[in-house]
PDB file of N, CA and C in Angstrom:
ATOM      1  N   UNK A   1       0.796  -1.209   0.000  1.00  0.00           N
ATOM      2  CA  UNK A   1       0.000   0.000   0.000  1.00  0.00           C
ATOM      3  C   UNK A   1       0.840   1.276   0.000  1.00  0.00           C
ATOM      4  N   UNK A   2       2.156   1.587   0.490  1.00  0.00           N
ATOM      5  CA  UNK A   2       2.876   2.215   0.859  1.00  0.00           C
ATOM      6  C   UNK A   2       2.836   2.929  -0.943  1.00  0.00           C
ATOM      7  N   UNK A   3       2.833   2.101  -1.621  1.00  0.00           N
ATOM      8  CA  UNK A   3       3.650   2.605  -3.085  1.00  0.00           C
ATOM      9  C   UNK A   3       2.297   3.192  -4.006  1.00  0.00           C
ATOM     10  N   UNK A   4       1.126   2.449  -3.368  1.00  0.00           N
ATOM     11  CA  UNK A   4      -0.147   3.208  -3.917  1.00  0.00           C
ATOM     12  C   UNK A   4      -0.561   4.476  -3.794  1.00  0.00           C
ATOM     13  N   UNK A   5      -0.043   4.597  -2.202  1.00  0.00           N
ATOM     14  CA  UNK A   5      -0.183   6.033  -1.634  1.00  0.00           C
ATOM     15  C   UNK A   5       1.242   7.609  -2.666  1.00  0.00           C
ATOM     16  N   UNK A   6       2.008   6.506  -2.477  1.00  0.00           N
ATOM     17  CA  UNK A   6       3.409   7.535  -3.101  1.00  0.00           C
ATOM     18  C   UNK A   6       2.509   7.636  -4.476  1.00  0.00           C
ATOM     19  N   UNK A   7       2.204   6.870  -5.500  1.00  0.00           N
ATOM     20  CA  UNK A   7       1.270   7.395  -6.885  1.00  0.00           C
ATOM     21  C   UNK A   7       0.268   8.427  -6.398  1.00  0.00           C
ATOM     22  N   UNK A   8      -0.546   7.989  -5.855  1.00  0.00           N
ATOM     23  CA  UNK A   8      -1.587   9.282  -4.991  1.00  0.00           C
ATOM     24  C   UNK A   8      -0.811  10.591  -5.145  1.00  0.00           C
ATOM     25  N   UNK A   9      -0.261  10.534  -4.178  1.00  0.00           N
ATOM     26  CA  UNK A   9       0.414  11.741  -3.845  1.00  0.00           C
ATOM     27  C   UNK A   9       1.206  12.644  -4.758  1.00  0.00           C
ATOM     28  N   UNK A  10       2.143  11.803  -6.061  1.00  0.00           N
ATOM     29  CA  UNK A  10       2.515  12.311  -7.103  1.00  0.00           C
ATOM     30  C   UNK A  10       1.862  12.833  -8.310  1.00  0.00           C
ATOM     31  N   UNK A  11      -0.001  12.369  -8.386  1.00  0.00           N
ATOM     32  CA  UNK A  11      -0.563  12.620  -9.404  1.00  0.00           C
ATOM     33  C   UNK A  11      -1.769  12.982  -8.894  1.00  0.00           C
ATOM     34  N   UNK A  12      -2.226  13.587  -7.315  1.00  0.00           N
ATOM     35  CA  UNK A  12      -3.399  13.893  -6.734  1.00  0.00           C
ATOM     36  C   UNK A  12      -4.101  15.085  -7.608  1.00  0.00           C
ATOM     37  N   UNK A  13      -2.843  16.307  -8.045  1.00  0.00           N
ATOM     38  CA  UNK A  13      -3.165  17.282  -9.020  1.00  0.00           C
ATOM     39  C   UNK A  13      -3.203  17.027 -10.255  1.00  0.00           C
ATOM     40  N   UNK A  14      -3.582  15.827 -10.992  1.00  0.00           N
ATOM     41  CA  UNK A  14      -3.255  15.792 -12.090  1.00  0.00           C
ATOM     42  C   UNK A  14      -5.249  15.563 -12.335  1.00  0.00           C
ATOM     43  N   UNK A  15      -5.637  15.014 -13.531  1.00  0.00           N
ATOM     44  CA  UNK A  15      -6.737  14.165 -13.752  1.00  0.00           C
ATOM     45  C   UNK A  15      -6.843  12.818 -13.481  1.00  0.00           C
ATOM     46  N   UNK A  16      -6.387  12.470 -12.549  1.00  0.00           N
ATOM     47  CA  UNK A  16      -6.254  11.185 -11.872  1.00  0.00           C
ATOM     48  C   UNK A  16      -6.773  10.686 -10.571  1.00  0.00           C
ATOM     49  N   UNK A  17      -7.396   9.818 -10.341  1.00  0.00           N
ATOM     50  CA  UNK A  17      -8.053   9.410  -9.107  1.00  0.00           C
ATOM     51  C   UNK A  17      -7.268   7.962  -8.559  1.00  0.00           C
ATOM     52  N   UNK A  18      -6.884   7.712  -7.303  1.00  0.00           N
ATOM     53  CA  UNK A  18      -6.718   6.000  -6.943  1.00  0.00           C
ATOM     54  C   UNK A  18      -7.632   5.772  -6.235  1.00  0.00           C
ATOM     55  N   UNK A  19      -8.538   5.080  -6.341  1.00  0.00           N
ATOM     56  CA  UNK A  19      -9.944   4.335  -5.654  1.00  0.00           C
ATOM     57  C   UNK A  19      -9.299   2.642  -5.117  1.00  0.00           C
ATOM     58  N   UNK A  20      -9.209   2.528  -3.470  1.00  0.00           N
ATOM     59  CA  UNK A  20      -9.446   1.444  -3.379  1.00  0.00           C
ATOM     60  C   UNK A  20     -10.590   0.468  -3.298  1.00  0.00           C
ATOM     61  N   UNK A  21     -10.662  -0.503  -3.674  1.00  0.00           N
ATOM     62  CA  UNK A  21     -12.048  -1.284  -3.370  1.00  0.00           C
ATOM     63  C   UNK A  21     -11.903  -2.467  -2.536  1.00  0.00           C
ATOM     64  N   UNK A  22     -12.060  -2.466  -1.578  1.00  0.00           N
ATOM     65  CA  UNK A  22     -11.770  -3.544  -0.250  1.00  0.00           C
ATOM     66  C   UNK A  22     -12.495  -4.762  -0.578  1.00  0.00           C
ATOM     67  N   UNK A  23     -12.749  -6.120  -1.194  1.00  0.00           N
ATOM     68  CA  UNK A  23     -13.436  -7.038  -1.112  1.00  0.00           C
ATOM     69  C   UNK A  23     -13.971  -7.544   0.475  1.00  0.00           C
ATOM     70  N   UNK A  24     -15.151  -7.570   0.501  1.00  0.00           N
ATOM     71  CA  UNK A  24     -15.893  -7.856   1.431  1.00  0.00           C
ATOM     72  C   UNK A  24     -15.164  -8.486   2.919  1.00  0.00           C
ATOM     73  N   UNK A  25     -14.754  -7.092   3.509  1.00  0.00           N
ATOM     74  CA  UNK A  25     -14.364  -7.050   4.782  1.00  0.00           C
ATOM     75  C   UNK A  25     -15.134  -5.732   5.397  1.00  0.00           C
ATOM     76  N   UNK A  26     -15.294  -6.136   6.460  1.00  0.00           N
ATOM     77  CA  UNK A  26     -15.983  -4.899   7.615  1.00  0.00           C
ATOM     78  C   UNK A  26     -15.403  -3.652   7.470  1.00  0.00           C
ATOM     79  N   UNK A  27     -15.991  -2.300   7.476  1.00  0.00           N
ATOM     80  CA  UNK A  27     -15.779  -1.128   7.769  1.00  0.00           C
ATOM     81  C   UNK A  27     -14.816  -1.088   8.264  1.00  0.00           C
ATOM     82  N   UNK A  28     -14.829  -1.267   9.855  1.00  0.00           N
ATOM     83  CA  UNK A  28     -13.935  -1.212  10.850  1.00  0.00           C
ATOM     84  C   UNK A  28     -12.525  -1.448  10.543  1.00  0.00           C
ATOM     85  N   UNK A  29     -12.707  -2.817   9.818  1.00  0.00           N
ATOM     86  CA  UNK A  29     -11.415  -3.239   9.398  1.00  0.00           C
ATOM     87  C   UNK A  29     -10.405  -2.420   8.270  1.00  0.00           C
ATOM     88  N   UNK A  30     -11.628  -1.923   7.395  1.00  0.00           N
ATOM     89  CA  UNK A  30     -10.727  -1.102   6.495  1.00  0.00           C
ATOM     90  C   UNK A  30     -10.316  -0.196   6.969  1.00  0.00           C
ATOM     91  N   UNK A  31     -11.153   0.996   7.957  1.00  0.00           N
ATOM     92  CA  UNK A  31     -10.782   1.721   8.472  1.00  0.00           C
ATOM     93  C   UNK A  31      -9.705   1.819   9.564  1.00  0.00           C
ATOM     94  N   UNK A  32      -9.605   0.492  10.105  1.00  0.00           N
ATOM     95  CA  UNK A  32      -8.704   0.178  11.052  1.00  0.00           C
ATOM     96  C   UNK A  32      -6.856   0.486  10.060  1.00  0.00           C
ATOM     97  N   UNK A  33      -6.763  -0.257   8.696  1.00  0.00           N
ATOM     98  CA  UNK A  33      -5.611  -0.646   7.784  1.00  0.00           C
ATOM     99  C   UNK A  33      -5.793   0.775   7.153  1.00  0.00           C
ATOM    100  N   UNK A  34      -6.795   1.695   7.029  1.00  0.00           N
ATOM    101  CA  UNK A  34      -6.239   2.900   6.460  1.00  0.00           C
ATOM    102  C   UNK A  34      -5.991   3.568   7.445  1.00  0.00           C
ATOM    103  N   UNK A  35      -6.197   3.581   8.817  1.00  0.00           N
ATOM    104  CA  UNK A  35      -6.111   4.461   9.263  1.00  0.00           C
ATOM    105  C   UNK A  35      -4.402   4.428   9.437  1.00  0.00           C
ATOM    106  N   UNK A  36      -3.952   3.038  10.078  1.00  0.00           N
ATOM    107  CA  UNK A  36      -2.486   2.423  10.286  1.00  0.00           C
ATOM    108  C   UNK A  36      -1.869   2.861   9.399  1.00  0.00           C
ATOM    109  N   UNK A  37      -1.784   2.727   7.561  1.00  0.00           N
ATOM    110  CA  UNK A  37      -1.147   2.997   6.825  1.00  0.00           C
ATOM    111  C   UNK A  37      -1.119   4.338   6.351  1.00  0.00           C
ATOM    112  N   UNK A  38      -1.960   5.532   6.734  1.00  0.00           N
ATOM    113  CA  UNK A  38      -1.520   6.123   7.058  1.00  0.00           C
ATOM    114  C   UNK A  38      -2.208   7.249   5.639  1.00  0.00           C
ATOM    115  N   UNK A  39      -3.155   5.936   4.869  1.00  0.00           N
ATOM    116  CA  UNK A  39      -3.930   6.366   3.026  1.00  0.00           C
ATOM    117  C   UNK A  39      -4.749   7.854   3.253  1.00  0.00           C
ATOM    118  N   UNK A  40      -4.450   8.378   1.796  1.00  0.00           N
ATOM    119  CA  UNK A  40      -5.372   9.172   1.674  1.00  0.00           C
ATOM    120  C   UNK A  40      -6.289   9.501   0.680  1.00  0.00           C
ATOM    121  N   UNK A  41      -5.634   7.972  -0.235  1.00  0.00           N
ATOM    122  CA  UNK A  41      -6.934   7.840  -1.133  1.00  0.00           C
ATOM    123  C   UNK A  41      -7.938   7.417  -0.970  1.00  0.00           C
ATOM    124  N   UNK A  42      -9.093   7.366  -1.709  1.00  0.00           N
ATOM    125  CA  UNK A  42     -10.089   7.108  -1.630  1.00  0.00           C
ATOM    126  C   UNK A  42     -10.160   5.284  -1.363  1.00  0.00           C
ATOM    127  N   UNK A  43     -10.701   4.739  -0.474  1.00  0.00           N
ATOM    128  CA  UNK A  43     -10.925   3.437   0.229  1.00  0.00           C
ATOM    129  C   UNK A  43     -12.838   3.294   0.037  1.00  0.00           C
ATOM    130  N   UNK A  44     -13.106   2.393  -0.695  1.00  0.00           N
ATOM    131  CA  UNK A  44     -14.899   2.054  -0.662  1.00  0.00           C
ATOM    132  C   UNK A  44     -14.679   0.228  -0.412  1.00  0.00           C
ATOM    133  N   UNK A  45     -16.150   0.121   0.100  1.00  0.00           N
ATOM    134  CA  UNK A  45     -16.280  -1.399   0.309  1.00  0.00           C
ATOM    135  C   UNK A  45     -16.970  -1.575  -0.906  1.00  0.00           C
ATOM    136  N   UNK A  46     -16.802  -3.172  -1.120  1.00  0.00           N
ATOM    137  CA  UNK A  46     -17.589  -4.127  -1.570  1.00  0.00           C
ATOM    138  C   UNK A  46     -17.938  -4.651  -0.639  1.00  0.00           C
ATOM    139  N   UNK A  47     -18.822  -5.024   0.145  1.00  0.00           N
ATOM    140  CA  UNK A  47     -18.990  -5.846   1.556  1.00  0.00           C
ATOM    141  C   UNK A  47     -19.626  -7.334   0.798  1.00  0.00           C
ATOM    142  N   UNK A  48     -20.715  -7.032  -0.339  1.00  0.00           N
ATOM    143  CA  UNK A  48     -21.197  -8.544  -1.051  1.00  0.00           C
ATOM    144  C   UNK A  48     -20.681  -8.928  -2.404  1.00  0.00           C
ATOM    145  N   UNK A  49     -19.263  -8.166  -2.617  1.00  0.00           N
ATOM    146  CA  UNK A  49     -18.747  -8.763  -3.757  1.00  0.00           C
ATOM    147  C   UNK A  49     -19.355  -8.715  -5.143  1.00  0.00           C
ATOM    148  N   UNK A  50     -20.289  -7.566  -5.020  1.00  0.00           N
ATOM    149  CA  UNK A  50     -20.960  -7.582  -6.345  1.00  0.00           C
ATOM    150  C   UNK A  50     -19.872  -7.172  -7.550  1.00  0.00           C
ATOM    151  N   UNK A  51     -19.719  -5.714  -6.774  1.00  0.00           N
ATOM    152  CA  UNK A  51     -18.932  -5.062  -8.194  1.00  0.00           C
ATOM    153  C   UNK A  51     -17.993  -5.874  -8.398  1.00  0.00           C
ATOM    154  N   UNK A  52     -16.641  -6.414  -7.272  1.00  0.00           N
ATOM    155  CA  UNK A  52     -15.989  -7.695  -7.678  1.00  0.00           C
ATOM    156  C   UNK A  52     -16.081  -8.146  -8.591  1.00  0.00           C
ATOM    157  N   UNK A  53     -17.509  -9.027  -8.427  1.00  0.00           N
ATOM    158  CA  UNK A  53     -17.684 -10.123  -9.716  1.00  0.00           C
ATOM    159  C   UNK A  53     -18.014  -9.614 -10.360  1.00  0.00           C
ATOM    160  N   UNK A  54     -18.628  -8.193 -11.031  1.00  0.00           N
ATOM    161  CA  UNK A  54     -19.020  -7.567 -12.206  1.00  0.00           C
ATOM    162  C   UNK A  54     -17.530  -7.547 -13.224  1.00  0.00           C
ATOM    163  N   UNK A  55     -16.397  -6.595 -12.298  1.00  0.00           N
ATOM    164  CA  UNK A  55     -15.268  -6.897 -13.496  1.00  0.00           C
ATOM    165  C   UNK A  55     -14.881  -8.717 -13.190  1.00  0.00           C
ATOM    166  N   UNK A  56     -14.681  -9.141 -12.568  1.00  0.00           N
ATOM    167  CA  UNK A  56     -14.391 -10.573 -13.272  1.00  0.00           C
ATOM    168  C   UNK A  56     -13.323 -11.080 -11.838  1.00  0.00           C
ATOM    169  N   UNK A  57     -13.177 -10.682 -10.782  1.00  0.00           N
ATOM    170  CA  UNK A  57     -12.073 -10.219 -10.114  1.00  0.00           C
ATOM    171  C   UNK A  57     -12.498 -11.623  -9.115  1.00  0.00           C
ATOM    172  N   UNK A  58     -11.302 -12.901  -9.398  1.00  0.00           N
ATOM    173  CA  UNK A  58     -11.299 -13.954  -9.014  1.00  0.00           C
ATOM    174  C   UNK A  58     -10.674 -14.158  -7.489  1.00  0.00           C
ATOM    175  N   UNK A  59      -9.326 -13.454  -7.335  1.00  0.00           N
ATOM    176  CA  UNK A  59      -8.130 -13.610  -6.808  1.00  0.00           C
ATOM    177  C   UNK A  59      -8.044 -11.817  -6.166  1.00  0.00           C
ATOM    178  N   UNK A  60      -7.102 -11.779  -5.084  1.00  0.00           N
ATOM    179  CA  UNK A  60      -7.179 -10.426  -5.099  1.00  0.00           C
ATOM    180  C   UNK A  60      -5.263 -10.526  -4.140  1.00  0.00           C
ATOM    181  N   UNK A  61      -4.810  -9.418  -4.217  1.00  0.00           N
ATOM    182  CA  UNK A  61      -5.133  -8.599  -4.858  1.00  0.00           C
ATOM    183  C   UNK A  61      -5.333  -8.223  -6.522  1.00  0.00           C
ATOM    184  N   UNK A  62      -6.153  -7.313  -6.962  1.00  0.00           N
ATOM    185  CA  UNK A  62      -6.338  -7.054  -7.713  1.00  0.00           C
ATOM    186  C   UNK A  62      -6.450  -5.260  -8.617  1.00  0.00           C
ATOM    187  N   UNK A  63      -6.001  -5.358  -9.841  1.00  0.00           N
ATOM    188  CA  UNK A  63      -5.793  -3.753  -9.550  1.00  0.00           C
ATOM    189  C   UNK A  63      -6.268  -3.497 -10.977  1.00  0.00           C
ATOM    190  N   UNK A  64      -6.405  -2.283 -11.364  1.00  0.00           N
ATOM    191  CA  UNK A  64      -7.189  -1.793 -13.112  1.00  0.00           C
ATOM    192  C   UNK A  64      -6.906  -0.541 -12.948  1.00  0.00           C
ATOM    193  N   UNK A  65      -6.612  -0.309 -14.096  1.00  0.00           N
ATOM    194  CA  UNK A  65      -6.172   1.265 -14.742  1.00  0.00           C
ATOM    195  C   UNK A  65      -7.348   1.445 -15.558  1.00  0.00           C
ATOM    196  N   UNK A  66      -8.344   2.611 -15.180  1.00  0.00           N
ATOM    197  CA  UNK A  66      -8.808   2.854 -16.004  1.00  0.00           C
ATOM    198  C   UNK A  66      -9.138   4.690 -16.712  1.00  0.00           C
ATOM    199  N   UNK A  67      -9.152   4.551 -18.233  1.00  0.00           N
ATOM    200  CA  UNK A  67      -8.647   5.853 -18.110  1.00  0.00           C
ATOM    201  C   UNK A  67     -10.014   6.775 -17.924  1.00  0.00           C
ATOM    202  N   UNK A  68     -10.154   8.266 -18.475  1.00  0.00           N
ATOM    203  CA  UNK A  68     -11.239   9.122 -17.846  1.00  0.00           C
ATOM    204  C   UNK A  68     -12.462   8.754 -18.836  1.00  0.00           C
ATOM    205  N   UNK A  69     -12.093   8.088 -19.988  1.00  0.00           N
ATOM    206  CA  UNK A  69     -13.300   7.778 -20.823  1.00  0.00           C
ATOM    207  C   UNK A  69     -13.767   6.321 -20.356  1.00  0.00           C
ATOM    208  N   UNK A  70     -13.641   5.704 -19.590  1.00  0.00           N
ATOM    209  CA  UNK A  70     -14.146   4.615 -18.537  1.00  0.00           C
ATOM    210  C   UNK A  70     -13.704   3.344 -19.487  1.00  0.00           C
ATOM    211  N   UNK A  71     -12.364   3.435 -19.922  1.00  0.00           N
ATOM    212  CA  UNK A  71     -11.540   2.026 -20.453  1.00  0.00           C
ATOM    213  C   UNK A  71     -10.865   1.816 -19.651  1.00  0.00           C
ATOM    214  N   UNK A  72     -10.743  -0.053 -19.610  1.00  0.00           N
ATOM    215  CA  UNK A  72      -9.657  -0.362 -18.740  1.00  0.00           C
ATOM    216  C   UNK A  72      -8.991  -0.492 -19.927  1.00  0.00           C
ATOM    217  N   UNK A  73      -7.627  -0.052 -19.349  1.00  0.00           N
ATOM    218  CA  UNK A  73      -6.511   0.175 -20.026  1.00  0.00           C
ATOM    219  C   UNK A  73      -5.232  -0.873 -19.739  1.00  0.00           C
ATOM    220  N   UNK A  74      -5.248  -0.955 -18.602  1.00  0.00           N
ATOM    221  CA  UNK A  74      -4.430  -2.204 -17.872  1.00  0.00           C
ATOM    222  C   UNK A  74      -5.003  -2.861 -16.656  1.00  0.00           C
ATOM    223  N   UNK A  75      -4.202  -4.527 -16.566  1.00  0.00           N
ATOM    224  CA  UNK A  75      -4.704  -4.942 -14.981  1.00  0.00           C
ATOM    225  C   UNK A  75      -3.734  -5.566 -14.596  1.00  0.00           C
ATOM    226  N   UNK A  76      -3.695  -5.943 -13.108  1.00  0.00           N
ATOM    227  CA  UNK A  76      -2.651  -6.601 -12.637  1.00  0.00           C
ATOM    228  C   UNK A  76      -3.073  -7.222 -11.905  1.00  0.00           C
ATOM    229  N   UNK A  77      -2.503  -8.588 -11.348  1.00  0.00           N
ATOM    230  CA  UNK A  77      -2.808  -9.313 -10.406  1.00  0.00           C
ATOM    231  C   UNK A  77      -1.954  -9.351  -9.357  1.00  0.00           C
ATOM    232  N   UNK A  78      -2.165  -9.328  -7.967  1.00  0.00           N
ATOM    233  CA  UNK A  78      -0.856 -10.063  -7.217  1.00  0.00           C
ATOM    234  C   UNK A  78      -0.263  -8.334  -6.383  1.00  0.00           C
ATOM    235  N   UNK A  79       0.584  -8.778  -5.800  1.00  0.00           N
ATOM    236  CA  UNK A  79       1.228  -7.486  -4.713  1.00  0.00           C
ATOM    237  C   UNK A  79       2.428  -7.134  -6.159  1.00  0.00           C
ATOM    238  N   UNK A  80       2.605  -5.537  -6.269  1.00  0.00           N
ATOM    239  CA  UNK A  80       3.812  -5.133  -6.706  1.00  0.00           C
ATOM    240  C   UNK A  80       3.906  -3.655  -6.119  1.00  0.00           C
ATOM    241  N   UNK A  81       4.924  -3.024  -6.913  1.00  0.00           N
ATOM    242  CA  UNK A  81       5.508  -1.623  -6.420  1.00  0.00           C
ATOM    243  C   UNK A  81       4.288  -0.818  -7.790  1.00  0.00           C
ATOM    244  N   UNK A  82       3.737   0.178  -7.736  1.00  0.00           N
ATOM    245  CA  UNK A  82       3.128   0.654  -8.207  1.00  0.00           C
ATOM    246  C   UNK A  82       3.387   2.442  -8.110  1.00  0.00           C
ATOM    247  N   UNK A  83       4.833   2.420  -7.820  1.00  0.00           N
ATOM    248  CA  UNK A  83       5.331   3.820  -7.521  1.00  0.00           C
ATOM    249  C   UNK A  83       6.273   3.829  -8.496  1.00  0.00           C
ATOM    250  N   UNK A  84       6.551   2.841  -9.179  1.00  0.00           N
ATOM    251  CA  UNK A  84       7.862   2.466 -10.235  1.00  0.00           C
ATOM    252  C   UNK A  84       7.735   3.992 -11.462  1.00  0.00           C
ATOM    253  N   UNK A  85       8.938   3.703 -12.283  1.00  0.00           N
ATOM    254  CA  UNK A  85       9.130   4.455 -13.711  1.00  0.00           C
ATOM    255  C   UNK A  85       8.027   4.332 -15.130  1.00  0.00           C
ATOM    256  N   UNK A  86       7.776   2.626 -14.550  1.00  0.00           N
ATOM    257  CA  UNK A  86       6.481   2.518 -15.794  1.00  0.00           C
ATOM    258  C   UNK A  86       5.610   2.829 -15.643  1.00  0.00           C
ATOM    259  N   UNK A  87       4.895   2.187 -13.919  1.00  0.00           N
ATOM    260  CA  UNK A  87       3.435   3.116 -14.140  1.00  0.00           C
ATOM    261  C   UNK A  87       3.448   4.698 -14.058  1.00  0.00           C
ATOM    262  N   UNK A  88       4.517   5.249 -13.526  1.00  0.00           N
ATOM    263  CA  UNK A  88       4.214   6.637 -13.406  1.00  0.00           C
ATOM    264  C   UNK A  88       4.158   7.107 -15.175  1.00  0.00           C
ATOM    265  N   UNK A  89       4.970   6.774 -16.095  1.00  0.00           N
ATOM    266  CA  UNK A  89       4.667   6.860 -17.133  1.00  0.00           C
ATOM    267  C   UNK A  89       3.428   6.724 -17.793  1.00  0.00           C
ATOM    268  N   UNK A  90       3.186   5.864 -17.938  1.00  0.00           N
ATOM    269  CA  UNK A  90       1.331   5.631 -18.193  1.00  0.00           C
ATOM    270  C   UNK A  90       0.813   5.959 -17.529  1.00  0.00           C
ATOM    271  N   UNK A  91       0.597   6.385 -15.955  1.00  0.00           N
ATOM    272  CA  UNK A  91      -0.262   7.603 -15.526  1.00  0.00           C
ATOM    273  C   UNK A  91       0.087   9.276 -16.391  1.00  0.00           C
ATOM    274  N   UNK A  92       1.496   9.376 -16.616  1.00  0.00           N
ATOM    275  CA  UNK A  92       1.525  10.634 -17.148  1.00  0.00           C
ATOM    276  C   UNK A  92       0.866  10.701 -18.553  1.00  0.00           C
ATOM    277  N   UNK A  93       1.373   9.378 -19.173  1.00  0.00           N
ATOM    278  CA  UNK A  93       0.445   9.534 -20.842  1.00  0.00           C
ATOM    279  C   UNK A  93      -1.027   9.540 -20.548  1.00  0.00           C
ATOM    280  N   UNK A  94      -1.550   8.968 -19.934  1.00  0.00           N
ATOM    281  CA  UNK A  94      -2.902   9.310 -19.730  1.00  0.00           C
ATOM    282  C   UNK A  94      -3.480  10.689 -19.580  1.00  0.00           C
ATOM    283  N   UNK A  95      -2.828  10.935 -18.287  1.00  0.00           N
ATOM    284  CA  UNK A  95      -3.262  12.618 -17.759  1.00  0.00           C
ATOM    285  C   UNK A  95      -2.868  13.399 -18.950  1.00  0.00           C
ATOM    286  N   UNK A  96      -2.128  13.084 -19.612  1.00  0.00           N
ATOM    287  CA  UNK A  96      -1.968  14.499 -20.846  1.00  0.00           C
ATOM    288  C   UNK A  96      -2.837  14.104 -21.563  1.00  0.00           C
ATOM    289  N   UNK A  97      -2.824  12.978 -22.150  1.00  0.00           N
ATOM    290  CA  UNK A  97      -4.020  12.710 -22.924  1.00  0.00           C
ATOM    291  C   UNK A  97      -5.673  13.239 -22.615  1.00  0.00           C
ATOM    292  N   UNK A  98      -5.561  13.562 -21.674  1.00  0.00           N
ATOM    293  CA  UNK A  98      -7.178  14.267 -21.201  1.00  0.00           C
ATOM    294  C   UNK A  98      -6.922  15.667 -21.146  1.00  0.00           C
ATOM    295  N   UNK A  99      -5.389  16.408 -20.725  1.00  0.00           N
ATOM    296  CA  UNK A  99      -5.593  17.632 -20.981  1.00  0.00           C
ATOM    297  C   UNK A  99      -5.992  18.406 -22.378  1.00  0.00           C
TER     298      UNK A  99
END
């Protein structure tokens, strides 16, 4: 989460949003892990796994780029660094692309 937050924070002014979506765990609990880590992006539940299973989302973690015209553009499965040289790149081609 640490590296989700550093993207946040590098592209909060841009046309860019990071939305987490918690698969069906308690309030408390999320609120408990954002509060610890310290997030200031946006955190929503799924509590019954709907939207989950709407994109297709088997396994988690799970993650989607999508851009402002509501394409997913990329996905990933699994824990990585998400503060890296590539995605900040494709967050930047995106955001210009909407300016």
């Amino acid at each position: 989460m640490p590296s989700l937050e550093n993207l946040h924070q590098e592209f909060k002014d841009r046309s860019f949003a990071l939305v987490s979506i918690n698969l069906k765990e308690s309030r408390d609990a999320v609120l408990n892990q954002v509060r610890s880590a310290g997030l200031s992006f946006t955190n929503l539940l799924d509590q019954d796994g709907k939207i989950s299973a709407a994109y297709g989302v088997s396994s988690t973690p799970m993650k989607f780029v999508i851009d402002a015209q509501g394409n997913m553009v990329a996905a990933a499965l699994g824990y990585r660094e998400w503060d890296g040289d590539e995605m900040k790149s494709l967050i930047t081609l995106l955001t210009t692309k909407d300016s």
